[in-house]
C-alpha atoms as a PDB file:
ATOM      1  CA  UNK A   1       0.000   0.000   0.000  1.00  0.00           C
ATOM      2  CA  UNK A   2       0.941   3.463  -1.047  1.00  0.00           C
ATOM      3  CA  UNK A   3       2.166   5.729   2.353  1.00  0.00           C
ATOM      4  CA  UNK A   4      -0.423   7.935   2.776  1.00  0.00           C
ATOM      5  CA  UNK A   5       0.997  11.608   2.438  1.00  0.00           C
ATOM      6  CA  UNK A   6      -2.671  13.199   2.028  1.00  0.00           C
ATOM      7  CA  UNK A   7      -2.758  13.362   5.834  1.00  0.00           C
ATOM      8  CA  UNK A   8       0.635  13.993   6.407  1.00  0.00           C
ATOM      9  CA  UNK A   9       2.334  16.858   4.671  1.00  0.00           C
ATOM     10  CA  UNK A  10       5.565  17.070   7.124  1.00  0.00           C
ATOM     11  CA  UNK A  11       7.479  13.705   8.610  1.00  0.00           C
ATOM     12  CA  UNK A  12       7.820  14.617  12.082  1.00  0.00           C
ATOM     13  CA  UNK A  13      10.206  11.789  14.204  1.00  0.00           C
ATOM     14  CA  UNK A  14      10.649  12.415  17.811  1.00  0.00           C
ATOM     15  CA  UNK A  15      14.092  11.848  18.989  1.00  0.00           C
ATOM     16  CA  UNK A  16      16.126  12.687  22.806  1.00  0.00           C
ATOM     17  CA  UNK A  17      17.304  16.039  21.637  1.00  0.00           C
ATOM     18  CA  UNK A  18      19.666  18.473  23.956  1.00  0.00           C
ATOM     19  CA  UNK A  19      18.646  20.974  26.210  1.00  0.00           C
ATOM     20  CA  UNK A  20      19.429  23.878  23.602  1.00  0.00           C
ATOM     21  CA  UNK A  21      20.553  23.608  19.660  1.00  0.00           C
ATOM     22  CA  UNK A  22      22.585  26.702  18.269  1.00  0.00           C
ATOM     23  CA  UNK A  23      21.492  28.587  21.502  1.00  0.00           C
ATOM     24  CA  UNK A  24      17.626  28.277  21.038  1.00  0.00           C
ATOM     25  CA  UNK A  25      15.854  26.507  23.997  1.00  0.00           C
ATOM     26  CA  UNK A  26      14.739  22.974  22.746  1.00  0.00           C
ATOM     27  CA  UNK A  27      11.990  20.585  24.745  1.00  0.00           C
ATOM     28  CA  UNK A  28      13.796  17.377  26.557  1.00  0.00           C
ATOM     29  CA  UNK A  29      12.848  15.616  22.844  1.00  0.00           C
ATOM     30  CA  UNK A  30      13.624  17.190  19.301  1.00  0.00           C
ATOM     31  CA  UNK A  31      10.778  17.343  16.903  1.00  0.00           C
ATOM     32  CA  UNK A  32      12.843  16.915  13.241  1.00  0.00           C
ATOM     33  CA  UNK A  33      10.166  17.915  10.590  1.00  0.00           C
ATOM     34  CA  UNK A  34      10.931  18.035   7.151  1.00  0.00           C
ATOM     35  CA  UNK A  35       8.673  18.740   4.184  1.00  0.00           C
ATOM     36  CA  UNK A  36       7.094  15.744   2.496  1.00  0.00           C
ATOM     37  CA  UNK A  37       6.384  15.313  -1.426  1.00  0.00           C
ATOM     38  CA  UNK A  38       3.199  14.123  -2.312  1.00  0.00           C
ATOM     39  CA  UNK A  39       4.500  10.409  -3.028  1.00  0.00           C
ATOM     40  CA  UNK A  40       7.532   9.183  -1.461  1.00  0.00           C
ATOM     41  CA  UNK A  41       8.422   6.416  -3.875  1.00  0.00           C
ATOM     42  CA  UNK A  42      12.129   5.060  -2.596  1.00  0.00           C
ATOM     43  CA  UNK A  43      11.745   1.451  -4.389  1.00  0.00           C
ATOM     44  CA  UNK A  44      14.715   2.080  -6.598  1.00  0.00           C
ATOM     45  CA  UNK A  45      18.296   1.262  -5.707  1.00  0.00           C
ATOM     46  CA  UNK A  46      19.556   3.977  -8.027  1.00  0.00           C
ATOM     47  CA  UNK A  47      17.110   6.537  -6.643  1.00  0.00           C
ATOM     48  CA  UNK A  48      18.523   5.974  -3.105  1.00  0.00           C
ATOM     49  CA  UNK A  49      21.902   6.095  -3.514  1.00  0.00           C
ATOM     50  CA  UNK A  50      21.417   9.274  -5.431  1.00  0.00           C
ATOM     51  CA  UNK A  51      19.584  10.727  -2.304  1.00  0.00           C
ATOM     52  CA  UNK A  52      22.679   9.089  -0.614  1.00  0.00           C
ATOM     53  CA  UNK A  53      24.957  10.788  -2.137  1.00  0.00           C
ATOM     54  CA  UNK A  54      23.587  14.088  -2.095  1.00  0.00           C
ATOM     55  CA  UNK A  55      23.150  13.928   1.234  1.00  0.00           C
ATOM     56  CA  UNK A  56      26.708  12.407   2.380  1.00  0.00           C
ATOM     57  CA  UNK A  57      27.945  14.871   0.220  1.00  0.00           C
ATOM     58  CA  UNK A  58      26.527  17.719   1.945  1.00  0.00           C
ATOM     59  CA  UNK A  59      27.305  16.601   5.441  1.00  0.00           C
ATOM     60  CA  UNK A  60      31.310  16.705   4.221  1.00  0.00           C
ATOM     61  CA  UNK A  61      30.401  20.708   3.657  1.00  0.00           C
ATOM     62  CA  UNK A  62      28.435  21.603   6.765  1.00  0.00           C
ATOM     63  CA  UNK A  63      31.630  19.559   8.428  1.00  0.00           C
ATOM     64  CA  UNK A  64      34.359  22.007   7.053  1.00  0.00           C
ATOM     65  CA  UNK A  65      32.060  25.073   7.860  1.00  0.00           C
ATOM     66  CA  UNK A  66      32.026  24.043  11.653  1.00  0.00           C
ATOM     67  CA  UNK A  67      35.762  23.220  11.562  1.00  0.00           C
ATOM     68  CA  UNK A  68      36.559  26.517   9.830  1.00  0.00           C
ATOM     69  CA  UNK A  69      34.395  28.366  12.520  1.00  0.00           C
ATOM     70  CA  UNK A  70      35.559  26.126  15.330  1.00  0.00           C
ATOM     71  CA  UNK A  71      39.996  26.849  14.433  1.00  0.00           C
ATOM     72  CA  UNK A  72      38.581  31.074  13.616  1.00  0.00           C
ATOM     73  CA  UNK A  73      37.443  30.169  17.758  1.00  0.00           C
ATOM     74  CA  UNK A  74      40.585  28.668  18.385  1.00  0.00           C
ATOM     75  CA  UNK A  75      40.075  25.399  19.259  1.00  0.00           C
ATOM     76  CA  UNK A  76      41.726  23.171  17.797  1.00  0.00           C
ATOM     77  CA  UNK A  77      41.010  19.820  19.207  1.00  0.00           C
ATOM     78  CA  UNK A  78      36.908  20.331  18.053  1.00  0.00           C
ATOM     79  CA  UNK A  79      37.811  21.997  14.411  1.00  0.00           C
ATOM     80  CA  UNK A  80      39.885  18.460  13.978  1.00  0.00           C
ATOM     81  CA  UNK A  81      37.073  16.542  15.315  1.00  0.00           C
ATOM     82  CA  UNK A  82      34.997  18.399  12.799  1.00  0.00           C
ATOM     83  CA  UNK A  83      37.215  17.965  10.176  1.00  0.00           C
ATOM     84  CA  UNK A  84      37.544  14.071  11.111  1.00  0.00           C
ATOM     85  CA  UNK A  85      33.547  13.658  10.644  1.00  0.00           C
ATOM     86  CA  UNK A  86      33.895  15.355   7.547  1.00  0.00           C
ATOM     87  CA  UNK A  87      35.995  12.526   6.474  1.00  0.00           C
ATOM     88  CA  UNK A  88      33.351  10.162   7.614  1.00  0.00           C
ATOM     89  CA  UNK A  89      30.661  11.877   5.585  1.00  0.00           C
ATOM     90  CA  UNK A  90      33.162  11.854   2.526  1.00  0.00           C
ATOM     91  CA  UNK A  91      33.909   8.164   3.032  1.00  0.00           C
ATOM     92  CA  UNK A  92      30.210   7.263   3.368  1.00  0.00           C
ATOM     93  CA  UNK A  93      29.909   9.292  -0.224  1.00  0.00           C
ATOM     94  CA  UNK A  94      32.245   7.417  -1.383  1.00  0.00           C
ATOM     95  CA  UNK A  95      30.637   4.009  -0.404  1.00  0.00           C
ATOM     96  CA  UNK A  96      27.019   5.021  -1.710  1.00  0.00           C
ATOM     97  CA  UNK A  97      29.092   5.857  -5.156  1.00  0.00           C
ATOM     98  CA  UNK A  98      31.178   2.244  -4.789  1.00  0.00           C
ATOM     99  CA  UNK A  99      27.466   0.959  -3.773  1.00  0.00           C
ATOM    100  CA  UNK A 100      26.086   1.930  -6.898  1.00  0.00           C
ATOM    101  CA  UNK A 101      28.695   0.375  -9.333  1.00  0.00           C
ATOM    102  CA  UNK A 102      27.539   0.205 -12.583  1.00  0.00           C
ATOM    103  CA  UNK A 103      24.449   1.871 -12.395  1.00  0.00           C
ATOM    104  CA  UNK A 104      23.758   5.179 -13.791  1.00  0.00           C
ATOM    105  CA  UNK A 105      22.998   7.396 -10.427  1.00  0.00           C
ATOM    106  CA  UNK A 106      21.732  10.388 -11.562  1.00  0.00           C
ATOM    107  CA  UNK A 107      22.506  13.959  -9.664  1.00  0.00           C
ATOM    108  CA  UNK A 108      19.913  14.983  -8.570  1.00  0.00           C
ATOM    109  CA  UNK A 109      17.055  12.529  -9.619  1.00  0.00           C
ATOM    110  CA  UNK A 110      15.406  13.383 -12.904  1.00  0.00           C
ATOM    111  CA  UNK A 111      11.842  14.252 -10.535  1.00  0.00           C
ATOM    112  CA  UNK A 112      13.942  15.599  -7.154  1.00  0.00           C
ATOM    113  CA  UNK A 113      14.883  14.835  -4.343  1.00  0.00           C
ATOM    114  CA  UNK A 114      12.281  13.005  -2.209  1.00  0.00           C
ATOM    115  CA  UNK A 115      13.165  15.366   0.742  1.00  0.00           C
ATOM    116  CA  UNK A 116      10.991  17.932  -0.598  1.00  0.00           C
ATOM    117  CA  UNK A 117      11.951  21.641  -1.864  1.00  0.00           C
ATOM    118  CA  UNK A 118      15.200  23.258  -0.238  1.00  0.00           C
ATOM    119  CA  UNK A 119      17.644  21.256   1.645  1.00  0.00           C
ATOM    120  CA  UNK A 120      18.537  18.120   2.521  1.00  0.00           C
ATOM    121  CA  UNK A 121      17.306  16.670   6.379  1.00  0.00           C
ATOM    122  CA  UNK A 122      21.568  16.866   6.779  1.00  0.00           C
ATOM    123  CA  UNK A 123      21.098  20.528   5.757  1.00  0.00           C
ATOM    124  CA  UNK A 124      18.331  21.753   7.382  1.00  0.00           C
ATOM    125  CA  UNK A 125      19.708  21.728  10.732  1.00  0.00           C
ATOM    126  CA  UNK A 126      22.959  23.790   9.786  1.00  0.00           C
ATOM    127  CA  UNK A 127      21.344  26.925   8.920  1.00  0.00           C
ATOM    128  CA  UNK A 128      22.587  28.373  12.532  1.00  0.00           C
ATOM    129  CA  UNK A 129      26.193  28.034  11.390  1.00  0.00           C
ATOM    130  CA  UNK A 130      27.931  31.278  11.827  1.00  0.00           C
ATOM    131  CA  UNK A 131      30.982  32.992  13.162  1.00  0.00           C
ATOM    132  CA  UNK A 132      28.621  33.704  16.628  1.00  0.00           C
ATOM    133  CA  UNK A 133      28.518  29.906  17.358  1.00  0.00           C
ATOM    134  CA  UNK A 134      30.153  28.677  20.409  1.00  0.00           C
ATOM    135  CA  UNK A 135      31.371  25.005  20.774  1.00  0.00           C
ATOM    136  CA  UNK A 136      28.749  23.698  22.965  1.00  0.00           C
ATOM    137  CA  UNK A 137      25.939  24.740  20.076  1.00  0.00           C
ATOM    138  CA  UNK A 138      28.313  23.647  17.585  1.00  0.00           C
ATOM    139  CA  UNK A 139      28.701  20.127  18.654  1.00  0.00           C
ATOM    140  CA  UNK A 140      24.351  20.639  19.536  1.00  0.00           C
ATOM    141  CA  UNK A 141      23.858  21.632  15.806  1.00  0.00           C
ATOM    142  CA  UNK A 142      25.678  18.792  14.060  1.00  0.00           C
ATOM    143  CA  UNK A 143      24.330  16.374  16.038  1.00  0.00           C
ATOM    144  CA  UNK A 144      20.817  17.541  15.257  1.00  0.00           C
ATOM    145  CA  UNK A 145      21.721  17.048  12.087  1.00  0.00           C
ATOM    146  CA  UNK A 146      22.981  13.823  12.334  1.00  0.00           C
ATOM    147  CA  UNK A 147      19.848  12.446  14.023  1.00  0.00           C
ATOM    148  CA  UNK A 148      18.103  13.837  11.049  1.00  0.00           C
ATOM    149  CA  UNK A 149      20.080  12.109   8.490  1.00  0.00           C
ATOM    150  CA  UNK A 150      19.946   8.530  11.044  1.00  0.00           C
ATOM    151  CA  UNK A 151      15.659   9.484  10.606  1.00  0.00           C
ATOM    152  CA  UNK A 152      15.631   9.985   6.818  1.00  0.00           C
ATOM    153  CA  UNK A 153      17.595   6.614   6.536  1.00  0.00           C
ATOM    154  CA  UNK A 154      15.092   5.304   8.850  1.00  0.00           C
ATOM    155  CA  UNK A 155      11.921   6.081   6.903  1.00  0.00           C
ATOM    156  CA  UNK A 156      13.404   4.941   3.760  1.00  0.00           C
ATOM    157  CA  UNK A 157      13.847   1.646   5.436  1.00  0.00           C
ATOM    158  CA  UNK A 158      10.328   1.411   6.509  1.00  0.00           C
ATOM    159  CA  UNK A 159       8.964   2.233   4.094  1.00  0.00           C
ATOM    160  CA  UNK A 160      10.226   0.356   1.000  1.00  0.00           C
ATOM    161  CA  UNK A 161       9.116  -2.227  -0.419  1.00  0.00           C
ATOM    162  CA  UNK A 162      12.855  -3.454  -2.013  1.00  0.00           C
ATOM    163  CA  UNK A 163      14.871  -5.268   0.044  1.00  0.00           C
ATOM    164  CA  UNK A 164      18.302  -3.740  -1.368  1.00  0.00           C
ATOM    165  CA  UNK A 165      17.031  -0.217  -0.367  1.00  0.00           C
ATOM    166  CA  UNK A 166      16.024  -1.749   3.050  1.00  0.00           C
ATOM    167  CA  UNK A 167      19.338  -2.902   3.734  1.00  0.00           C
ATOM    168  CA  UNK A 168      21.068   0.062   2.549  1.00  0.00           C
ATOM    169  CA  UNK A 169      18.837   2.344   3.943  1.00  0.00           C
ATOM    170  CA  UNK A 170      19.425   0.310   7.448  1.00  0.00           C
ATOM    171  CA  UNK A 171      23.051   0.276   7.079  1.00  0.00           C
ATOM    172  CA  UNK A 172      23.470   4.185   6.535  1.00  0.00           C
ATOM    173  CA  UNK A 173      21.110   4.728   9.568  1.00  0.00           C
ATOM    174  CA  UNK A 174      23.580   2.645  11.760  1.00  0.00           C
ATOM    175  CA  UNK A 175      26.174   4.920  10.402  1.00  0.00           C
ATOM    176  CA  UNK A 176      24.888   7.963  11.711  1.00  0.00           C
ATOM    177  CA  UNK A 177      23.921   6.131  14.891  1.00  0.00           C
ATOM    178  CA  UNK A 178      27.590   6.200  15.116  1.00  0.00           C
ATOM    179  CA  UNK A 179      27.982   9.740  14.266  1.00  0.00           C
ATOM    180  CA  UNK A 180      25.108  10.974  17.232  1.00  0.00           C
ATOM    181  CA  UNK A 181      27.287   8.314  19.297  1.00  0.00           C
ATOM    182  CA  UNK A 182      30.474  10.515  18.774  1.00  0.00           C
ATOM    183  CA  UNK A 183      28.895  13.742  19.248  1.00  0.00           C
ATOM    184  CA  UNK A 184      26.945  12.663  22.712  1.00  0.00           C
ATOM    185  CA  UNK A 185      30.561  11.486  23.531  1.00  0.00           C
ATOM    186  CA  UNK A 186      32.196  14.745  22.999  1.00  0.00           C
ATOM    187  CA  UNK A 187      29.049  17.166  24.630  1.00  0.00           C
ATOM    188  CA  UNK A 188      28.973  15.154  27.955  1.00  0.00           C
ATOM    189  CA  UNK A 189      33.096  15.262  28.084  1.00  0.00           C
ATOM    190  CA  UNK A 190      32.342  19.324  27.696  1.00  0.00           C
ATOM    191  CA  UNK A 191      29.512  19.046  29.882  1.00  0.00           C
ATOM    192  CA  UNK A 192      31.628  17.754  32.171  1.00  0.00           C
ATOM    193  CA  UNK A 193      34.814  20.413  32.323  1.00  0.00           C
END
């Protein structure tokens, strides 16, 4: 059966969020919305890994922009952890491009992306980076990000009906489980200085 989007014009997932992202005041979970398209049709191996891509590939730049800002604050240690989870989002690009092998992945799909108008869920939570941000909201920004990356994977997985998807879709979710993992790690550590 076809998801019914009538109803539902926004995805909301709830997930544990931080006190505060980017210095706004945040309820103990994070509501991640993100625009829906009419039909979210994710059956197709090369339409995934297209969405993959894009969205790996987007993470790499958000990644530099809060190691640039993080070394223009002067610390060091966080702009190289920043610059270290760029790598990951680089090397996950790189997989979803290995992944796809001989298939023709076209950038971006011929129809869009299935994220709806604008930006990608990866994006959507960086549009607080600036030169004003302070570590603490830093590390709180990417990793509201990278819940909303682990939630897109998550729907796609749910709600495919191709098992190839499913287990890619799966597999990149556990990869930004990872990537929350790290950034939890590093917040309580500054939480508790």
């Amino acid at each position: 059966a076809e998801p019914d989007h009538e109803s539902k014009r926004w995805t909301d997932i709830l997930t544990p969020g931080p006190a505060s992202v980017a210095g706004r005041s945040m309820a103990a979970a994070t509501r991640l919305s993100y625009p829906t398209v009419e039909y979210f049709f994710m059956d197709c191996i090369n339409r995934f890994l297209a969405h993959a891509i894009a969205l790996e590939g987007s993470a790499a730049g958000r990644y530099e922009d809060l190691a640039n800002s993080m070394g223009a604050l002067g610390d060091a240690e966080v702009a190289a952890f920043f610059r270290q989870m760029a790598e990951f989002a680089r090397m996950h690009q790189a997989e979803a491009i290995d992944r796809a092998g001989f298939r023709d992945v076209e950038q971006p799909p011929e129809d869009g992306y299935e994220w709806g108008p604008g930006e990608s869920p990866e994006d959507a939570a960086w549009a607080g980076v600036d030169s004003f941000l302070d570590v603490t909201a830093a590390l709180e920004l990417a990793l509201e990000a990278e819940r909303s990356s682990e939630a897109f994977y998550r729907r796609v997985a749910r709600e495919t009906s191709d098992a190839e998807v499913r287990g890619f879709a799966e597999s990149f979710a556990e990869e930004e489980v990872g990537h929350v993992n790290a950034l939890l790690a590093r917040l309580e550590r500054r939480a508790s200085v």
